[in-house]
C-alpha atoms as a PDB file:
ATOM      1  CA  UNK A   1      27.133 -93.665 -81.948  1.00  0.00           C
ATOM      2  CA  UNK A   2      28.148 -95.000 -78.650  1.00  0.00           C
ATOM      3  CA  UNK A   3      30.293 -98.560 -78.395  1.00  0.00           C
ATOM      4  CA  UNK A   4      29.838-101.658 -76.266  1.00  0.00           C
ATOM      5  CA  UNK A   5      33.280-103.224 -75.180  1.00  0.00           C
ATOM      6  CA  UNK A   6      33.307-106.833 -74.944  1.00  0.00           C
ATOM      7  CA  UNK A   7      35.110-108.591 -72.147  1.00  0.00           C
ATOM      8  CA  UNK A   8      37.771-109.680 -74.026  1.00  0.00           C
ATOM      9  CA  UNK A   9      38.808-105.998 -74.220  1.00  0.00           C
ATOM     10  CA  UNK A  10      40.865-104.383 -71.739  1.00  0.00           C
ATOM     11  CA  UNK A  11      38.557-101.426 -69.917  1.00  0.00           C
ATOM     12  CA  UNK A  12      41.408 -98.935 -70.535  1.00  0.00           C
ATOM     13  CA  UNK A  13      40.530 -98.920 -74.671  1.00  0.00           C
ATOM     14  CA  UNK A  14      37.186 -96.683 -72.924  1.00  0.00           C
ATOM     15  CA  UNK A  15      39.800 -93.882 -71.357  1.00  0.00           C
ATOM     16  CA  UNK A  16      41.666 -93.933 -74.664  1.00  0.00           C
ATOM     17  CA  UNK A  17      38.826 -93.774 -77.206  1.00  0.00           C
ATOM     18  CA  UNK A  18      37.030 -90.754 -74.787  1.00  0.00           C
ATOM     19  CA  UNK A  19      40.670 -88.829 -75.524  1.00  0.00           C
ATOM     20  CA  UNK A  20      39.211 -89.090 -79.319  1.00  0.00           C
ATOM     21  CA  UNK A  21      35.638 -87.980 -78.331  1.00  0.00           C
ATOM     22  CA  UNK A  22      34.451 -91.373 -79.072  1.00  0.00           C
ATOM     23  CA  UNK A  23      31.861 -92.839 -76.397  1.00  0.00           C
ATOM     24  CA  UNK A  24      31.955 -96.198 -75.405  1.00  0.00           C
ATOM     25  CA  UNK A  25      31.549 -98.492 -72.533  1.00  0.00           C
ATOM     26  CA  UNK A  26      32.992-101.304 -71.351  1.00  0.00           C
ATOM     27  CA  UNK A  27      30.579-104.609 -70.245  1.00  0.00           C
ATOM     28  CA  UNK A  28      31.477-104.181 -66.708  1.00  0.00           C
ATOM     29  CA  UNK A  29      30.327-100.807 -66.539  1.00  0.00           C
ATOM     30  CA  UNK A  30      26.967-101.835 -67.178  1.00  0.00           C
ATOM     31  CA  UNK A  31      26.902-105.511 -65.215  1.00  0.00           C
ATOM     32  CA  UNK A  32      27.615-107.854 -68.025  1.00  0.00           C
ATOM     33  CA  UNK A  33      30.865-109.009 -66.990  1.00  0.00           C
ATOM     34  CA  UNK A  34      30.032-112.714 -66.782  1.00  0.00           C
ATOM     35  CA  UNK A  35      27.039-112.150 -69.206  1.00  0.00           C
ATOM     36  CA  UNK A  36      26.651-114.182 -71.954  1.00  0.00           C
ATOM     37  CA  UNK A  37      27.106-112.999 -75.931  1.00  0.00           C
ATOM     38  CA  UNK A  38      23.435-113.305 -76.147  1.00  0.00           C
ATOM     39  CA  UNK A  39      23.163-111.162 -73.088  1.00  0.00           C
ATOM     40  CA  UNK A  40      25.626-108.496 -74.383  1.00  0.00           C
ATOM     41  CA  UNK A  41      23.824-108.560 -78.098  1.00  0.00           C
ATOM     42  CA  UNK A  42      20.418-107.838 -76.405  1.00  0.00           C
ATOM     43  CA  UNK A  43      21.413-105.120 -73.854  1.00  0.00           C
ATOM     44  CA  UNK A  44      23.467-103.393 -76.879  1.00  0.00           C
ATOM     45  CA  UNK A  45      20.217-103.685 -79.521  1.00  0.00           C
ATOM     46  CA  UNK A  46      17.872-102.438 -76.662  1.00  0.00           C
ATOM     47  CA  UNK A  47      20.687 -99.422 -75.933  1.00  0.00           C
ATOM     48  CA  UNK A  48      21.548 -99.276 -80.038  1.00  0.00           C
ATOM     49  CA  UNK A  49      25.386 -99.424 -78.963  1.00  0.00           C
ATOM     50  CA  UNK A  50      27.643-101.089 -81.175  1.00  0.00           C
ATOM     51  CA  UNK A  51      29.380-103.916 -80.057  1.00  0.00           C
ATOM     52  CA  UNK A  52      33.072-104.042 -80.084  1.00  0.00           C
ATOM     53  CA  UNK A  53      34.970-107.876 -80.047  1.00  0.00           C
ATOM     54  CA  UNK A  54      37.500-110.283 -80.549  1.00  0.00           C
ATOM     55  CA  UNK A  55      35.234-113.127 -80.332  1.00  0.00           C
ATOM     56  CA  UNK A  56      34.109-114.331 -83.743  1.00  0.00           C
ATOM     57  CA  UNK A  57      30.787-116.071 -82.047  1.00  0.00           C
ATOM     58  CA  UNK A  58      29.045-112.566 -82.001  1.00  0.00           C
ATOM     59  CA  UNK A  59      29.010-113.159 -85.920  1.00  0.00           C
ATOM     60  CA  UNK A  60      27.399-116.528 -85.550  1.00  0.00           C
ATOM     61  CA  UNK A  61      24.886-115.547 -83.238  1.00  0.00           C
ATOM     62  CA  UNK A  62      24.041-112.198 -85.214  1.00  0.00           C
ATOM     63  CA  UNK A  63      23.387-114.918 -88.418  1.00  0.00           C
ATOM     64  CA  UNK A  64      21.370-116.919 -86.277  1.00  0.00           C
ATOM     65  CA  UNK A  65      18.961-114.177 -84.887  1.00  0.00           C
ATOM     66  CA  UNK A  66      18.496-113.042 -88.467  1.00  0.00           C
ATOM     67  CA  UNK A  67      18.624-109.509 -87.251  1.00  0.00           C
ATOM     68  CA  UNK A  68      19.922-106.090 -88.037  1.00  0.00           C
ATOM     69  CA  UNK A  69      20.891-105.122 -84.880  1.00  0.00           C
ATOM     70  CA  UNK A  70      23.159-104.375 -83.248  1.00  0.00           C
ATOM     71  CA  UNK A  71      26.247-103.859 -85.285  1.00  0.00           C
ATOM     72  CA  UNK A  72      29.196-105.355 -84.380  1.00  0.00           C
ATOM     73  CA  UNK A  73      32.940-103.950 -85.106  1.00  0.00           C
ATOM     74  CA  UNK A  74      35.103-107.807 -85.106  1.00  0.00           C
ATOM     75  CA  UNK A  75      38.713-106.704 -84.391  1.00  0.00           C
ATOM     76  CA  UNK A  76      40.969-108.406 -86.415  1.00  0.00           C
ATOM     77  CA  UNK A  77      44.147-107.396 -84.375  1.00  0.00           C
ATOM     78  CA  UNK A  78      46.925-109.472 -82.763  1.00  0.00           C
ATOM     79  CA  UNK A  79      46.231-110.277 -78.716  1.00  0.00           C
ATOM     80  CA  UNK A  80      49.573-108.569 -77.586  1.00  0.00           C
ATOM     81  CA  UNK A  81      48.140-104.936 -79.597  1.00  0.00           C
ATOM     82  CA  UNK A  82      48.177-102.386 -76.507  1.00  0.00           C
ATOM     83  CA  UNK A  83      44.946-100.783 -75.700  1.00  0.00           C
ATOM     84  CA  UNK A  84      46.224 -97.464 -76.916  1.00  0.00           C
ATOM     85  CA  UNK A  85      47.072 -99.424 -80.580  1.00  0.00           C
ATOM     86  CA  UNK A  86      43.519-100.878 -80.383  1.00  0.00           C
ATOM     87  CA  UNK A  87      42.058 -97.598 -79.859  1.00  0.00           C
ATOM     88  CA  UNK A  88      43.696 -95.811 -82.574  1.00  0.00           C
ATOM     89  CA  UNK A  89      42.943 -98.322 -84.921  1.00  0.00           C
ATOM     90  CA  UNK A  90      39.090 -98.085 -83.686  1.00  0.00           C
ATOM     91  CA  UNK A  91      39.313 -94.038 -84.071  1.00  0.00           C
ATOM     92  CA  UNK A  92      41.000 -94.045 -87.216  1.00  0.00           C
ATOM     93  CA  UNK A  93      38.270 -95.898 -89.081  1.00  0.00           C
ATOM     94  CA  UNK A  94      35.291 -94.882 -87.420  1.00  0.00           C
ATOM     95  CA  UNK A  95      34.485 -92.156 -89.511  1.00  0.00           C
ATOM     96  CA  UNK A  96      34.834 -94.357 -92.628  1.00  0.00           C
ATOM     97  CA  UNK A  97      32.076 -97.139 -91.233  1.00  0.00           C
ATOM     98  CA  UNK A  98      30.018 -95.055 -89.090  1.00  0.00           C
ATOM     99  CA  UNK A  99      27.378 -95.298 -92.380  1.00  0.00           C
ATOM    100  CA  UNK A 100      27.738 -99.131 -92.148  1.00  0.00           C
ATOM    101  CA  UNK A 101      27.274 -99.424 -88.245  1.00  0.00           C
ATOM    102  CA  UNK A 102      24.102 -96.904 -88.012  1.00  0.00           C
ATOM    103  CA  UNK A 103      22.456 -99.045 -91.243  1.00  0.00           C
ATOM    104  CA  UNK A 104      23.554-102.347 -89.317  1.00  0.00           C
ATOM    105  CA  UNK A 105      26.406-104.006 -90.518  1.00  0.00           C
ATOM    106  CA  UNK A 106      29.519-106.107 -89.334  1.00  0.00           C
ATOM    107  CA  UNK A 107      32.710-104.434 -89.854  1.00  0.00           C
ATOM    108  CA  UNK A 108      35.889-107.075 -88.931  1.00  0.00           C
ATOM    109  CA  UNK A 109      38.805-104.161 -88.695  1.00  0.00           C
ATOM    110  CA  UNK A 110      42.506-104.585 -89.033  1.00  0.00           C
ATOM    111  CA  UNK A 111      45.358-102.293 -89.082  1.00  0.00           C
ATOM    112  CA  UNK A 112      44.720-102.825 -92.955  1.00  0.00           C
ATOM    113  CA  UNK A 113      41.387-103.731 -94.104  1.00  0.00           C
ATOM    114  CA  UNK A 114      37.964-103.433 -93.293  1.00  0.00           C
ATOM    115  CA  UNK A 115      35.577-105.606 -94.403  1.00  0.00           C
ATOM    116  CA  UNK A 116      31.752-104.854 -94.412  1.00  0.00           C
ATOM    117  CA  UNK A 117      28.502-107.083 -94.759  1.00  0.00           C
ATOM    118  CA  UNK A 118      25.126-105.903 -94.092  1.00  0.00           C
ATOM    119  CA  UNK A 119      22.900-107.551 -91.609  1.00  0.00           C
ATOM    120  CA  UNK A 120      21.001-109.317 -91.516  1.00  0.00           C
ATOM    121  CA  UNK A 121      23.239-111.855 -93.247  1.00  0.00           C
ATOM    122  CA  UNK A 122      20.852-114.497 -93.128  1.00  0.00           C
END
């Protein structure tokens, strides 16, 4: 499973989560850095990454398609968490929702709950 950083992720959480053997990419490493959600969503199902965010309009969008893909991981965290925090928080719960994200879920993650719903939701 290989994960699609959004742009309001800093591009350092990549070089962190590679330290945990955990692939991922960052939108401006593939050209979407002023792309829109839909764009991201699109190039992530044709890629089957999962998306990584802050922004809770993935969610809305993912209802509105009425699709099961891609999964998205909603991050939950305070703005001010270091990219190293976000990381470990990513890297300490993958293993626990990796089922989830392969079957096509959204997982919003906090330093103390995860919360799962299948897709498609509508």
């Amino acid at each position: 499973m290989k994960l699609l950083l959004d742009q309001n992720l800093s591009p350092s959480i990549c070089d962190y989560l590679a330290g945990f053997g955990i692939q991922s990419l960052h939108v401006r490493d593939v050209g979407l850095r002023d792309a829109s959600d839909e764009e991201i969503l699109g190039y992530a199902r044709r890629e089957e990454l999962v998306v990584v965010s802050q922004d809770s309009d993935f969610t809305n969008l993912l209802v509105w398609q009425n699709t099961s893909r891609p999964s998205l991981i909603l991050l939950r965290l305070p703005n001010a968490v270091a990219a190293a925090d976000i990381a470990e928080v990513l890297a300490a719960n993958l293993g626990a929702i990796s089922d989830h994200l392969r079957s096509g879920a959204i997982v919003s993650l906090n330093s103390e709950r995860i919360r799962v719903r299948r897709l498609p939701l509508g």
